[in-house]
Structures are given as C-alpha cells and as structure tokens.
C-alpha atoms as a PDB file:
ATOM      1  CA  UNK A   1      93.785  58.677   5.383  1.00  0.00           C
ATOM      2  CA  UNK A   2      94.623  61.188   8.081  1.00  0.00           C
ATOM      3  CA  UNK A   3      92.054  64.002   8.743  1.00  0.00           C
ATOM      4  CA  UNK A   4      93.533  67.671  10.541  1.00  0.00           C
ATOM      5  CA  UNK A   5      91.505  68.586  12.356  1.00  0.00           C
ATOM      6  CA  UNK A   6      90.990  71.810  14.647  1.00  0.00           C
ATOM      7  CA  UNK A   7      90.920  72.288  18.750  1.00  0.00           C
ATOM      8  CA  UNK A   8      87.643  73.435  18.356  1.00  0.00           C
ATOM      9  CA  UNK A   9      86.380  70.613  16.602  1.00  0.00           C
ATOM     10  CA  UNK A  10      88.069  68.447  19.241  1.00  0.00           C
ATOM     11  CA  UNK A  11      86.120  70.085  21.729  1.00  0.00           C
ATOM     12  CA  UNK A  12      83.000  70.626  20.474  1.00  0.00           C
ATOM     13  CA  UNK A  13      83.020  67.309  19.022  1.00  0.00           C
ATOM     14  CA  UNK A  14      84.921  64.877  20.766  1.00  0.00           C
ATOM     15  CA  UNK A  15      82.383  62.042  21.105  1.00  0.00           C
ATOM     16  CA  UNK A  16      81.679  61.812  17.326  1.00  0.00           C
ATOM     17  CA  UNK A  17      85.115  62.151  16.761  1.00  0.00           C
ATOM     18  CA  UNK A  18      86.127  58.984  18.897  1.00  0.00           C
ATOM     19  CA  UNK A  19      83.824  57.039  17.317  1.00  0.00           C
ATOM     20  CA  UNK A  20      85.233  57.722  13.998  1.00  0.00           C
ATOM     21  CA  UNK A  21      88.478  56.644  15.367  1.00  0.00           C
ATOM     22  CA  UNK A  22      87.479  53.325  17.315  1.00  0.00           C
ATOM     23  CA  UNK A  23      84.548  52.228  14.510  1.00  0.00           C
ATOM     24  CA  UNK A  24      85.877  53.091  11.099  1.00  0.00           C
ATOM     25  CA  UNK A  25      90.003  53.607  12.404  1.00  0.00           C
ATOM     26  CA  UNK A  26      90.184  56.936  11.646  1.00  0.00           C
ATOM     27  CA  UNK A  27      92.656  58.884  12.118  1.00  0.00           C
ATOM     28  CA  UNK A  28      93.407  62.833  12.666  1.00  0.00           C
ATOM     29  CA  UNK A  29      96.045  64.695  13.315  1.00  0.00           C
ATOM     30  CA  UNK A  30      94.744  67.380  16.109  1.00  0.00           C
ATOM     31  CA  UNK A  31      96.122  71.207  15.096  1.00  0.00           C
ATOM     32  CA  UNK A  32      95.941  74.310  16.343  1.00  0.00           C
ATOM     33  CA  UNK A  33      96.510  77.667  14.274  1.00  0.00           C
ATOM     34  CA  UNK A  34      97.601  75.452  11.624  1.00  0.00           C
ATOM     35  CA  UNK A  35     100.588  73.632  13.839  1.00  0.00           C
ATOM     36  CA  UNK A  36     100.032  70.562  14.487  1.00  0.00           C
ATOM     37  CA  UNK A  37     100.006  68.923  18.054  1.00  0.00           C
ATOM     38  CA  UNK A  38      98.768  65.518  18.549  1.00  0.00           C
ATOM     39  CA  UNK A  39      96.904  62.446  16.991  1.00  0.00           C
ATOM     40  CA  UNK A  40      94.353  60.515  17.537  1.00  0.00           C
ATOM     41  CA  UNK A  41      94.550  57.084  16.247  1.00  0.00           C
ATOM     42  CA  UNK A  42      92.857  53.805  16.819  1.00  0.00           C
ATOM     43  CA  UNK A  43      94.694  51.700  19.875  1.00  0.00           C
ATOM     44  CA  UNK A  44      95.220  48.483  17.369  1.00  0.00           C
ATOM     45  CA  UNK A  45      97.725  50.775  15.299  1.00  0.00           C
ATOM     46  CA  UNK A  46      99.256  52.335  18.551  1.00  0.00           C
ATOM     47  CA  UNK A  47     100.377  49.191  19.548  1.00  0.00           C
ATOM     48  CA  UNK A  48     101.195  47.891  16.220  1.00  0.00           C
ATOM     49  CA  UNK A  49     103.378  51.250  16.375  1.00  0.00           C
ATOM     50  CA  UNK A  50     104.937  50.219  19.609  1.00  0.00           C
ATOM     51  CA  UNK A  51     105.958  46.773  18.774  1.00  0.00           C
ATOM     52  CA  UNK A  52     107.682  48.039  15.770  1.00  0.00           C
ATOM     53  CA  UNK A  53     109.501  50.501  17.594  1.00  0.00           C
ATOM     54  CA  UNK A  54     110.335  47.751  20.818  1.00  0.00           C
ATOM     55  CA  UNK A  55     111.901  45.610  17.617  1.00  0.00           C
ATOM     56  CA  UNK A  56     113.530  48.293  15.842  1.00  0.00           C
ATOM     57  CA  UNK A  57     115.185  49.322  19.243  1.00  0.00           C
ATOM     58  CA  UNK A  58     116.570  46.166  20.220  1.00  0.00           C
ATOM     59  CA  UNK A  59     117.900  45.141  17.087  1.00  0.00           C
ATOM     60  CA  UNK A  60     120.139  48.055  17.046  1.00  0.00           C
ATOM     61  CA  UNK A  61     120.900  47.374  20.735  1.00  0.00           C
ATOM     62  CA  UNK A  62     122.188  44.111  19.132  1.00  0.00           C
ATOM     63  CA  UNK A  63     123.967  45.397  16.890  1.00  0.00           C
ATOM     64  CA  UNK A  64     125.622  47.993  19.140  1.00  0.00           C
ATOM     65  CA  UNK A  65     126.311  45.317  21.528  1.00  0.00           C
ATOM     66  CA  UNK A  66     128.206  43.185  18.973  1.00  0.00           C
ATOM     67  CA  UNK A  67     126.014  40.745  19.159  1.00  0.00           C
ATOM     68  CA  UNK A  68     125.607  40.354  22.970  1.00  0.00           C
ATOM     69  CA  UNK A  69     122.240  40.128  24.056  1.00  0.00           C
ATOM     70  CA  UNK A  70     120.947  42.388  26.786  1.00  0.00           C
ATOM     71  CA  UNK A  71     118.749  41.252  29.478  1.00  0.00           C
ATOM     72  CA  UNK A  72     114.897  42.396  30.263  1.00  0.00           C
ATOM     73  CA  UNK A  73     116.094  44.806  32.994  1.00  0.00           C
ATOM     74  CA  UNK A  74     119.656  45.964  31.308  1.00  0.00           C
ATOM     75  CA  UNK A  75     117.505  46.938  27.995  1.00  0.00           C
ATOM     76  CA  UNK A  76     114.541  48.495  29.931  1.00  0.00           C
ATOM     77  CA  UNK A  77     117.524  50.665  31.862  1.00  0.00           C
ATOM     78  CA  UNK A  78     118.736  51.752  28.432  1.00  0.00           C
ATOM     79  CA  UNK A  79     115.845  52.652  27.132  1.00  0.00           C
ATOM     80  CA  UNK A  80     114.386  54.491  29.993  1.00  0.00           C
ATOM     81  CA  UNK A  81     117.976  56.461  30.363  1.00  0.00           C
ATOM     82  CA  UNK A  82     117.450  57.223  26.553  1.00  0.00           C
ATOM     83  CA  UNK A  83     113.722  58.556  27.512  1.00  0.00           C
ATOM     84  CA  UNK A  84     115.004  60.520  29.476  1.00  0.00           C
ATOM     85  CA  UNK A  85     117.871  62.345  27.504  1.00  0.00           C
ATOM     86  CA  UNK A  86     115.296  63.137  24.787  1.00  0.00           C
ATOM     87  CA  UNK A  87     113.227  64.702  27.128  1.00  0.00           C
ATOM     88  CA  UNK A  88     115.776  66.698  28.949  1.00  0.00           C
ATOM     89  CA  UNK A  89     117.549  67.667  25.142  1.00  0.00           C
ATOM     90  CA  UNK A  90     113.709  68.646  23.681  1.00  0.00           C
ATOM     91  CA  UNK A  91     112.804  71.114  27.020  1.00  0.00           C
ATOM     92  CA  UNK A  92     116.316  72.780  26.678  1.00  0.00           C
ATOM     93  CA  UNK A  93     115.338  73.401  22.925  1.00  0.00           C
ATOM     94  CA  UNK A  94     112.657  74.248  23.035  1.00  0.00           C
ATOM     95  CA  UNK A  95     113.507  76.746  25.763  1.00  0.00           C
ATOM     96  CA  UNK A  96     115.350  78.412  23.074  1.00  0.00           C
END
C-alpha cells in the first residue's frame, strides 16, 4: 500500500522514513498542500519498473519498425531524442 505523506514529514523524518522503504518496501507518495510530487519507493521495484518500461519500449519500436530490429546505439538515440521532446513539450506546458 502507498502512504501520502507530507514535506514536513519528509523532513523532519527522513531517516525513519527510508527505513520503512528499504526494510518493509514501503512506499509513499511525497505531497505538498495536498498535490502530489514525488515517490519514494524501494530500488528492487524501481528497477523492476524500468525493465518493464525498456521492454514495453522496444517492442513497440518493433512494431513501428515492421519488424526490423534496431541496434543498441540506434534505439538508445531514439529514446534519448524522445526524452528529450517530453521534456521540452512538459516545460512549454507547464509555462502556460
């Protein structure tokens, strides 16, 4: 289950907090005002996370591809170039 929990708590309790995280895999989403801003979750489920997302990406470069499979450094290139057009399109909105 996923805790919210506030800034202040963060702060004021951030070593009992991680060990909640790392010992029993807690996991809390970190808010502030009610809006919620980050998470802190145990590294085993980050990377679980990750690898989903690494598979999940390439099979629909696959698919996009027709079929043709893309080397290490042609699908690192399209993925970074896609980092980087979500980052540029998320400051522009939320400049607005």
């Amino acid at each position: 289950m996923t805790s919210r929990i506030s800034t202040l708590d963060v702060r004021q309790g951030l070593g009992d907090i991680l060990n909640k995280v790392v010992l029993r895999h807690d996991e809390f989403v970190i808010e502030r005002k009610g809006k919620p801003l980050a998470a802190l979750i145990p590294m085993d489920k980050l990377d679980s996370l990750n690898k989903v997302a690494r598979r999940h990406a390439l099979e629909f470069l696959d698919q996009q591809m027709g079929g043709t499979a893309l080397s290490d450094d042609e699908a690192m290139k399209v993925a970074v170039d896609a980092q980087h057009k979500s980052r540029t399109s998320n400051k522009a909105s939320d400049k607005s």
